[in-house]
Protein backbone atom coordinates (compact mmCIF):
# COMPACT_ATOMS: atom_id res chain seq x y z
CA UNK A 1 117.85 115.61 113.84
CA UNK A 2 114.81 116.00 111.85
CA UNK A 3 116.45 114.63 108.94
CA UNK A 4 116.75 111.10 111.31
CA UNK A 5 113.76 111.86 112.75
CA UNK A 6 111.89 111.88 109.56
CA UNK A 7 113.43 108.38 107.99
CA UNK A 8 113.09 106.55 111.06
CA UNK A 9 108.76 108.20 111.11
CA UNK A 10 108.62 106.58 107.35
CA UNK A 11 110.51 103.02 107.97
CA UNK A 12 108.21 102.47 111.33
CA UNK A 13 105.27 103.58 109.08
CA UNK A 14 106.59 101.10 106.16
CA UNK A 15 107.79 98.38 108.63
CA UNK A 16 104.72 98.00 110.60
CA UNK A 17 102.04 97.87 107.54
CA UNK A 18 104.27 95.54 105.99
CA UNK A 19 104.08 93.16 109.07
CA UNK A 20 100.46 93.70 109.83
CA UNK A 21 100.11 92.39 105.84
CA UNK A 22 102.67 89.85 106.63
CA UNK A 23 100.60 88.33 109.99
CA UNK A 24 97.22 89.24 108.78
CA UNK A 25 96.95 88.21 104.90
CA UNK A 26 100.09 86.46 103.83
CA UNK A 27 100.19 84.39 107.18
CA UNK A 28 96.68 83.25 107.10
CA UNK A 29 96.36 83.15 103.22
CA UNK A 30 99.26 80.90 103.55
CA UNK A 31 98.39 78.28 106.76
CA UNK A 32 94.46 78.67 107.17
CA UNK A 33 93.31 78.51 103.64
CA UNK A 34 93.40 76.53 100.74
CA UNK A 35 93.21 79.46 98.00
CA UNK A 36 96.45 79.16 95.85
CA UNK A 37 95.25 82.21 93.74
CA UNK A 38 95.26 84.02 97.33
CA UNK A 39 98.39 83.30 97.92
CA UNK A 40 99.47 84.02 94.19
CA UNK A 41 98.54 87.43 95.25
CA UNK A 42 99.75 88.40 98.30
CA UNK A 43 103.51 86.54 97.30
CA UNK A 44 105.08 90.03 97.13
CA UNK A 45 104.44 90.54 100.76
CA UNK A 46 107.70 88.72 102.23
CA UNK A 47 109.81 89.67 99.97
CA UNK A 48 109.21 93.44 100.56
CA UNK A 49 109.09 92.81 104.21
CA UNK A 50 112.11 90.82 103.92
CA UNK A 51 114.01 93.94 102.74
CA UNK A 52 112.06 96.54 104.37
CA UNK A 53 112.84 95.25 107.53
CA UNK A 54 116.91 95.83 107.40
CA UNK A 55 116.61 99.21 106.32
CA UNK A 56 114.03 99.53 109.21
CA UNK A 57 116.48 98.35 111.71
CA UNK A 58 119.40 100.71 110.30
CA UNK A 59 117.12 103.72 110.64
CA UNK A 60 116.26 102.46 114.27
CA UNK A 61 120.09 102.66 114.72
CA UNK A 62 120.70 105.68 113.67
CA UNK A 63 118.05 107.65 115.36
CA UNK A 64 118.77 106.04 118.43
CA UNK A 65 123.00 107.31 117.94
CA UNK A 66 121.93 110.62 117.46
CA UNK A 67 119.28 110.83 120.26
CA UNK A 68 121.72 109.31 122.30
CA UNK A 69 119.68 106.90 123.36
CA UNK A 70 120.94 104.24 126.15
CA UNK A 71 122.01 101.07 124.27
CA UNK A 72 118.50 99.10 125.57
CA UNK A 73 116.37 101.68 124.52
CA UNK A 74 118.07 101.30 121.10
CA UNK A 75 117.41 97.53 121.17
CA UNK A 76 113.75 98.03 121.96
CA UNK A 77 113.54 100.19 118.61
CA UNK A 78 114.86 97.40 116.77
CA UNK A 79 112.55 94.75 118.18
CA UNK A 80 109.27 96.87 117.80
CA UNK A 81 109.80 96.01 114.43
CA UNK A 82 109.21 92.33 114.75
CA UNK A 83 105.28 92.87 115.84
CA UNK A 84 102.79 94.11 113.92
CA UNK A 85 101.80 97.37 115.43
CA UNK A 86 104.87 97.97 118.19
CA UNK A 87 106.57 100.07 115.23
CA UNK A 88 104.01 102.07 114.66
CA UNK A 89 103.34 102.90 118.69
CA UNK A 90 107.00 103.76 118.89
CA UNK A 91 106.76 106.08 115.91
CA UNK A 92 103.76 107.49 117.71
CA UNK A 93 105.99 107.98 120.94
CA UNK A 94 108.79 109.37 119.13
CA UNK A 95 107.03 111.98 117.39
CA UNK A 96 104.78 112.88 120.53
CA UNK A 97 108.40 113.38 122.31
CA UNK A 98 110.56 115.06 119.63
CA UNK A 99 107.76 117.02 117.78
């Protein structure tokens, strides 16, 4: 378990900083201003997300198969990673439980 436990702690960590930088520079860099050299620089930050995110959800799987989690509880793991910080509370939650 605390091989799981472990992956799933670093992909919420990963998944959630990538998707505050997503909503919070890339986002706003993007839509609010006009700064192409802005944007030049934070370009990286969907693509990583982009694959981030799947290997996020896998881990999310798999910790929830071998805590035997209820299928809903499984699907709530997957969808805190679609908000910024609702990874990152559920990692919290997680470790407070299992640790």
């Amino acid at each position: 378990m605390s091989g799981v436990l472990k992956r799933f702690r670093v992909m919420a960590i990963i998944a959630g900083v990538m998707s505050l930088l997503l909503w919070f520079g890339y986002m706003p860099a993007k839509y609010l201003f006009d700064s192409p050299s802005l944007l030049s620089a934070l370009k990286w930050v969907p693509l990583v997300h982009g694959y981030t995110y799947p290997i996020y959800i896998l881990t999310a799987i798999q910790f929830s198969t071998v805590a035997r989690f209820p299928f809903k509880r499984m699907i709530g793991f997957i969808l805190a990673g679609t908000l910024p910080v609702a990874s990152l509370i559920a990692e919290r939650r997680v470790v407070k439980h299992y640790s």
